[in-house]
Protein backbone atom coordinates (compact mmCIF):
# COMPACT_ATOMS: atom_id res chain seq x y z
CA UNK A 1 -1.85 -1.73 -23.30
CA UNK A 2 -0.70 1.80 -22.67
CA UNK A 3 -2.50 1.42 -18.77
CA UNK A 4 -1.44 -1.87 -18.37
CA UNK A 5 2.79 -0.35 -18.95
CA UNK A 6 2.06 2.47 -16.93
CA UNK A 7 0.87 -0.08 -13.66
CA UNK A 8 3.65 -1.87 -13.98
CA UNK A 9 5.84 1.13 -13.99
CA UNK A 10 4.40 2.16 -10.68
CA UNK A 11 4.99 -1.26 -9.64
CA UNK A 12 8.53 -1.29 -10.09
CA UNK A 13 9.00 2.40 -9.42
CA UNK A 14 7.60 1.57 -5.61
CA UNK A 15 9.71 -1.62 -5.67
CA UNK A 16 12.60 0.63 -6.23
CA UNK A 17 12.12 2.86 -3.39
CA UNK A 18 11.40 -0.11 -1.29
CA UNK A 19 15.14 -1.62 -2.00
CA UNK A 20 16.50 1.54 -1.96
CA UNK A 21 14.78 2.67 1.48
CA UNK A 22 15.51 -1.05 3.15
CA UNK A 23 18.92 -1.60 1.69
CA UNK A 24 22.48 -0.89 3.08
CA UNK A 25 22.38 2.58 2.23
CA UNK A 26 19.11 3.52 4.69
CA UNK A 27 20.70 2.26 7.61
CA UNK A 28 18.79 4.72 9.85
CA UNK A 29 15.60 3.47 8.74
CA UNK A 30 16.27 -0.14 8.26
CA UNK A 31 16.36 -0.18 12.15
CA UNK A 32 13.52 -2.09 13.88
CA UNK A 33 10.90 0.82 15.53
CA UNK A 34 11.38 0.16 19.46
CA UNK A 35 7.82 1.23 19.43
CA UNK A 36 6.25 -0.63 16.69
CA UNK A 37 3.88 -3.75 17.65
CA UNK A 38 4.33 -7.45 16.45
CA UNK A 39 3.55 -8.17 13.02
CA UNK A 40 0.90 -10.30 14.59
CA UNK A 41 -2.80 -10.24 12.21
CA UNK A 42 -5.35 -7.67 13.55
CA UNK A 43 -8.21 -9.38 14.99
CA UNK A 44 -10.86 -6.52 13.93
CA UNK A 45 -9.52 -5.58 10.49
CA UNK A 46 -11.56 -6.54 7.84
CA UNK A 47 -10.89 -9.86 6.22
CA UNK A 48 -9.03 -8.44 3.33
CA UNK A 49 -6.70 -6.90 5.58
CA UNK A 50 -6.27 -10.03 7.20
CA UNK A 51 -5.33 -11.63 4.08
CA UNK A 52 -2.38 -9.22 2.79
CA UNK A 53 -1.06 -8.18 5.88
CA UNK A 54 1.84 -10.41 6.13
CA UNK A 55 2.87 -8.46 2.44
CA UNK A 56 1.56 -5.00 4.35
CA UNK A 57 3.57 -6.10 7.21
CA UNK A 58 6.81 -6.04 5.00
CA UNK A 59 6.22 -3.12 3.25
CA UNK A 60 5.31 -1.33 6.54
CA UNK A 61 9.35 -1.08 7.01
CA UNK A 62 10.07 1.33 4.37
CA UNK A 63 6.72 3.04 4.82
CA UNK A 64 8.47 4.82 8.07
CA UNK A 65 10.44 6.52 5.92
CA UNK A 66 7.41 8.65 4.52
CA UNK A 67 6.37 11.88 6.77
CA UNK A 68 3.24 13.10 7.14
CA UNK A 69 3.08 13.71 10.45
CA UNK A 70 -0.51 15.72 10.09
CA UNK A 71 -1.97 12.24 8.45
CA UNK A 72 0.18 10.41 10.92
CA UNK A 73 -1.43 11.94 13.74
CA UNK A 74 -4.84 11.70 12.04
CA UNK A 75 -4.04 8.37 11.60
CA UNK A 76 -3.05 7.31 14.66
CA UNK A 77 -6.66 8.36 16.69
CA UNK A 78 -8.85 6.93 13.64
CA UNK A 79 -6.70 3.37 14.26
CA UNK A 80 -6.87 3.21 17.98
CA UNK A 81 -11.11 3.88 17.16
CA UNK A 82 -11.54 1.49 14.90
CA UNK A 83 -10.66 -1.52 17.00
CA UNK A 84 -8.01 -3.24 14.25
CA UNK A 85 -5.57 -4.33 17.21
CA UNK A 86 -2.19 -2.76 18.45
CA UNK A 87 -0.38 -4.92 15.71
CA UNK A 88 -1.61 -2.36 12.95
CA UNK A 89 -0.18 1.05 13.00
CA UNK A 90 0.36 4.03 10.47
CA UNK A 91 3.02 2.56 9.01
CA UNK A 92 0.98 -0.85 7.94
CA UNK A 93 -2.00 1.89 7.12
CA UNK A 94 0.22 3.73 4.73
CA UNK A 95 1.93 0.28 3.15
CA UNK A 96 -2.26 -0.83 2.73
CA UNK A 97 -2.71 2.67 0.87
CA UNK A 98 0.05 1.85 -1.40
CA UNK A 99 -0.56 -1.43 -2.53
CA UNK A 100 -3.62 -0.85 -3.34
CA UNK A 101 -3.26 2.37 -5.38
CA UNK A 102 -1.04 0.20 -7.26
CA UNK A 103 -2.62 -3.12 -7.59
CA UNK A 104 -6.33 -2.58 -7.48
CA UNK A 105 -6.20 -0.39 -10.31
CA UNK A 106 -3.53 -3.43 -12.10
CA UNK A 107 -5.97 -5.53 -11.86
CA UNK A 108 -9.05 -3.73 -12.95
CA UNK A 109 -7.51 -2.47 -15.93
CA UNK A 110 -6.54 -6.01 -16.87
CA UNK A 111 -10.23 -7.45 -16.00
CA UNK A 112 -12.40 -4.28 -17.54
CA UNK A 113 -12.30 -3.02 -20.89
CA UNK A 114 -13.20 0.13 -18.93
CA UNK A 115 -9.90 0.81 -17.00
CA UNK A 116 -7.97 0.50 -19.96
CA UNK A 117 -8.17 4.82 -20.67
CA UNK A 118 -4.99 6.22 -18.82
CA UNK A 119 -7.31 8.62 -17.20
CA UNK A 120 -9.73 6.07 -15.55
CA UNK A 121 -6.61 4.43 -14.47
CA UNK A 122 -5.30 7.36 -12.39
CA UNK A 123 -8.61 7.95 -11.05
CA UNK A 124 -8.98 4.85 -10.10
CA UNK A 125 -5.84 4.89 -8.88
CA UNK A 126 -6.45 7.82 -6.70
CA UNK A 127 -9.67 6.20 -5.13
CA UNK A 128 -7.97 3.14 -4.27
CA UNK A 129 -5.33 5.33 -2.30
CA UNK A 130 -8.59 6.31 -0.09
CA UNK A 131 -9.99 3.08 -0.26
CA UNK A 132 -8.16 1.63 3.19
CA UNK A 133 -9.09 4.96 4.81
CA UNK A 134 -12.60 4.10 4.06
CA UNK A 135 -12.75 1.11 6.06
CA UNK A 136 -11.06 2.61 8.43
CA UNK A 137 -14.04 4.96 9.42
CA UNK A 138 -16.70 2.17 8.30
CA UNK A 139 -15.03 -0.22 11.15
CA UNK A 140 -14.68 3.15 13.56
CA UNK A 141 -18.82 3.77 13.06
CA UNK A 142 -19.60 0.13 13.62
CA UNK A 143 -17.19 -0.34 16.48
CA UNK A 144 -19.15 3.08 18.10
CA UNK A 145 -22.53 1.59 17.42
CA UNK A 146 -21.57 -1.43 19.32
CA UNK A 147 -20.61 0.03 22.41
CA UNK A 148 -23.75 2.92 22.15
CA UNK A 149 -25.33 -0.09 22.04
CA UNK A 150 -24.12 -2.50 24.63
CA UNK A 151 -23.82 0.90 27.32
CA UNK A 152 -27.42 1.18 28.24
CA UNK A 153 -26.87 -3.00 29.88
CA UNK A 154 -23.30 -2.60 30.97
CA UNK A 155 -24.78 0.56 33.11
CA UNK A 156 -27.71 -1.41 34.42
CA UNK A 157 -26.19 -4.65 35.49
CA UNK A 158 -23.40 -2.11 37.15
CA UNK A 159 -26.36 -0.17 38.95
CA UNK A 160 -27.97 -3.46 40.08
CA UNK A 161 -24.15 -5.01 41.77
CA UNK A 162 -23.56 -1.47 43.60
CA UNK A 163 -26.93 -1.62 44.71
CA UNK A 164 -26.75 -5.37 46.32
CA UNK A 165 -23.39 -3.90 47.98
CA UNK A 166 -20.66 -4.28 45.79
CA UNK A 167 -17.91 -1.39 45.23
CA UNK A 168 -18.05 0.12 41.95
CA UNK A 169 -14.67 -1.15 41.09
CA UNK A 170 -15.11 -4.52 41.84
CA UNK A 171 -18.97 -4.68 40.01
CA UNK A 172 -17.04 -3.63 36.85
CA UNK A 173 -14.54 -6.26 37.11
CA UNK A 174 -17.20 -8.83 37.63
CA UNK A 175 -19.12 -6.97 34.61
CA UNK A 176 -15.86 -7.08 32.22
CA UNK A 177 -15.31 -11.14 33.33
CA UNK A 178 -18.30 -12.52 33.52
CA UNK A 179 -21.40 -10.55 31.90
CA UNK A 180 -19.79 -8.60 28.49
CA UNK A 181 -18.36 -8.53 25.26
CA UNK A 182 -17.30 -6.96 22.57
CA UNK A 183 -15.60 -3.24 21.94
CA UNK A 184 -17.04 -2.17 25.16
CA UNK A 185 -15.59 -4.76 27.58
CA UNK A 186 -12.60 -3.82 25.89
CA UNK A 187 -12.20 -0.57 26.66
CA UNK A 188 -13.35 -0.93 29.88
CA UNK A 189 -10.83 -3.53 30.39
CA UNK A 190 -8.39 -0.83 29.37
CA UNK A 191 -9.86 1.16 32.47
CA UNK A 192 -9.32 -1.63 34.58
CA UNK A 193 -5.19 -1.76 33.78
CA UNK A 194 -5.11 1.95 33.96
CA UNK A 195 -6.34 2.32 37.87
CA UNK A 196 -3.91 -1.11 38.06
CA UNK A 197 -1.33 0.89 37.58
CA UNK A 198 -2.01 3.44 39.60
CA UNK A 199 -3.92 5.94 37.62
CA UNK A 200 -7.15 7.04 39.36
CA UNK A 201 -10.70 6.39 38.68
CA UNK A 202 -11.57 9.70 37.62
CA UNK A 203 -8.37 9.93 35.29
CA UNK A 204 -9.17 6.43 34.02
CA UNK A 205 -12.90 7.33 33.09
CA UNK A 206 -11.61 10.61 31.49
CA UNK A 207 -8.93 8.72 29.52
CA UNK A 208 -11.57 6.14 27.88
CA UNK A 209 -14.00 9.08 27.12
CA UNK A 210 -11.05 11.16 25.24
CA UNK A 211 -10.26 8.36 23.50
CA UNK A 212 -13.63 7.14 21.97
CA UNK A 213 -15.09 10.51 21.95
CA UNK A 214 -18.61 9.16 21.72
CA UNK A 215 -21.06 11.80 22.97
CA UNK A 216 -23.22 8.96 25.14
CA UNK A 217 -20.18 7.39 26.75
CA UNK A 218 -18.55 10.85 27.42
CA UNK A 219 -21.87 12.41 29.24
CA UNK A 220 -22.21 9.08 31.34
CA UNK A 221 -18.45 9.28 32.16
CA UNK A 222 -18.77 12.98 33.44
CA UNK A 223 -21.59 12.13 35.57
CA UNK A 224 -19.95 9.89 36.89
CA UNK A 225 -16.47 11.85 37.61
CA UNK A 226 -18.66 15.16 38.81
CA UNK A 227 -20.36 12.60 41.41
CA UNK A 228 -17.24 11.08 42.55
CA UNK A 229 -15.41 14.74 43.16
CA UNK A 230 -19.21 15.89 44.88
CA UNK A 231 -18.93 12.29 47.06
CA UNK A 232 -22.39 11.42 46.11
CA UNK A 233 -23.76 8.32 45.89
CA UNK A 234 -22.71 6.12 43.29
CA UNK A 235 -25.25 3.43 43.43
CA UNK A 236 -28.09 6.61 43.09
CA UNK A 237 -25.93 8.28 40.16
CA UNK A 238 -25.99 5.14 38.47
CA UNK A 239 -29.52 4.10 38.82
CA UNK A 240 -30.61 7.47 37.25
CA UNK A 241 -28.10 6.89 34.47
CA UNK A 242 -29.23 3.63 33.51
CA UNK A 243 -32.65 4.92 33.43
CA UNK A 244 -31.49 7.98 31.35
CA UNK A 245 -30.10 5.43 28.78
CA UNK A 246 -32.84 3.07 28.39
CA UNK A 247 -35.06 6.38 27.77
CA UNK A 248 -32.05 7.52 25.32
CA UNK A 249 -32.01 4.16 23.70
CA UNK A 250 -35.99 3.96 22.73
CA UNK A 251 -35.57 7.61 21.32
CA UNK A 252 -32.97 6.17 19.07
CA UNK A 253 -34.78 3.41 17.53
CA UNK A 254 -38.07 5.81 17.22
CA UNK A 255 -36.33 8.12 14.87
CA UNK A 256 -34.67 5.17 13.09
CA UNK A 257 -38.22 3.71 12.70
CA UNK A 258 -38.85 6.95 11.25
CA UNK A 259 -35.88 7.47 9.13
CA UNK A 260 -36.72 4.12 7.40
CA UNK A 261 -40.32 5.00 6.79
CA UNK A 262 -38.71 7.80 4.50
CA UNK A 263 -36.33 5.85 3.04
CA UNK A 264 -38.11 3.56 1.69
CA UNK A 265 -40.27 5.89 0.16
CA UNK A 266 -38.08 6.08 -3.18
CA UNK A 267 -37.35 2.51 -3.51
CA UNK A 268 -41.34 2.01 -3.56
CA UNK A 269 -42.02 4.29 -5.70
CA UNK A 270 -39.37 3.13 -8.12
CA UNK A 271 -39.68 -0.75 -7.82
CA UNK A 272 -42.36 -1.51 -6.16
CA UNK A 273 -45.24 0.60 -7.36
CA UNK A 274 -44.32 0.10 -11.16
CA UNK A 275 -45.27 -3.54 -10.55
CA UNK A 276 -48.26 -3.15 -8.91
CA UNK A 277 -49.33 -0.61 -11.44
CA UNK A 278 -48.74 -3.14 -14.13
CA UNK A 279 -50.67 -6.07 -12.67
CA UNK A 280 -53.43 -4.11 -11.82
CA UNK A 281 -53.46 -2.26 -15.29
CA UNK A 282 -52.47 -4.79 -17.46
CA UNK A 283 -55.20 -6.84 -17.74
CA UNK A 284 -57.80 -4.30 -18.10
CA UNK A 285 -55.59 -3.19 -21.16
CA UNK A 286 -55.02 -6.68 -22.42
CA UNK A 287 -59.14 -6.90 -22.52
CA UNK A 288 -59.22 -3.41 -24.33
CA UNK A 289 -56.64 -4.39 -26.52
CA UNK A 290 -58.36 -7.55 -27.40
CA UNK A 291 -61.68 -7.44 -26.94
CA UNK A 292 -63.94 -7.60 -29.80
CA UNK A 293 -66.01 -4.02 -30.88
């Protein structure tokens, strides 16, 4: 009973600073962010984001009232990694971290005997606060493993267009239309508008590679700048890249073949071997056990 007061005392001691943040007397912040995106859903959050955030969306209003700037800025790179769309920014982030601090906790406390302690409320109350950053880096890792992934093609089929005579911006604008998905075409689409609009390959390259800061993409995106400031051949720079990958790519999935031969080491010898031990054993103790002397 005690935890169950205290939630709803956080609940209405946030719903208080939300009315007093968005009412008359915060006219500064009431004011719509020029910079902000729609409220439109975030195509790569997570499905439980997608559910709430018309309720984070709200509450992402008063949230720009709260400072932070080094989390802001923190904020801000793991967000534009992690693929969940231009319509979520820090301020829906630090809405998400509020609600469920408040909520998840709520409800746990009024589902499990266990959450009723005031203590395991607060802690759990304190993980919850973590809980969106969390997936935040989960959908970062997994967005980075799809385009480590997808990079060793993408650099082949780009090898093979300049090869049969196409110019390197044009075989990546056939790659990103007709022969790619996921994170990866985006970003390179993002490359795309950037030399659009008058930024230069080089600078466009760089820009993508400071952004994702993933150590396969950023060597093949050097390569590819020191060639074009050398004036060497693109077609041969990409050939030996694509090669370089594939090689890169079969070292990879050795030493997770490996890795998984030693992980599975302790779940055999936990589940596994206990059961074969016990039908191999068991009946020669049954006999022993039973047999007559």
């Amino acid at each position: 009973m005690l935890t169950v007061m205290l939630g709803l005392g956080l609940v209405c001691a946030f719903l208080s600073v939300v009315l007093l943040v968005s009412g008359p007397s915060g006219g500064g912040v009431r004011q719509r962010d020029a910079t902000a995106p729609p409220g439109e859903v975030p195509e790569g959050a997570p499905a439980v984001v997608k559910v709430f955030f018309p309720l984070v969306s709200v509450l992402a209003k008063p949230a720009r009232a709260i400072g932070w700037p080094t989390y802001r800025a923190r904020a801000t790179v793991a967000i534009a990694r992690s693929g969940w769309g231009d319509s979520f920014n820090v301020n829906h982030l630090l809405a998400l971290k509020i609600l469920s601090a408040i909520f998840l906790p709520l409800g746990g406390a009024l589902l499990f005997a266990i959450l009723r302690n005031p203590a395991m409320f607060l802690l759990a109350a304190l993980g919850a606060f973590f809980a969106p950053d969390q997936m935040l880096s989960s959908s970062r890792k997994a967005r980075e493993r799809q385009i480590v992934r997808a990079l060793p093609g993408a650099v082949d089929v780009l090898s093979l267009s300049v090869e049969a005579g196409l110019e390197f911006l044009i075989a990546l604008e056939r790659l990103v239309k007709r022969g790619l998905s996921g994170p990866l075409r985006d970003e390179l689409t993002a490359v795309l508008n950037d030399i659009r609009l008058g930024t230069t390959r080089s600078e466009a390259l760089r820009a993508m590679a400071s952004r994702l800061e993933i150590p396969q993409l950023s060597s093949f995106v050097s390569v590819l700048v020191q060639a074009d400031l050398l004036g060497a051949s693109i077609g041969d720079v990409l050939k030996s890249q694509a090669s370089f990958l594939r090689t890169e790519r079969f070292q990879r999935a050795e030493k997770a073949g490996g890795q998984a031969t030693q992980k599975i080491i302790f779940p055999m010898l936990l589940f596994i071997f206990p059961a074969v031990l016990l039908v191999v054993i068991a009946p020669i103790v049954l006999k022993f056990i039973y047999s007559d002397f």
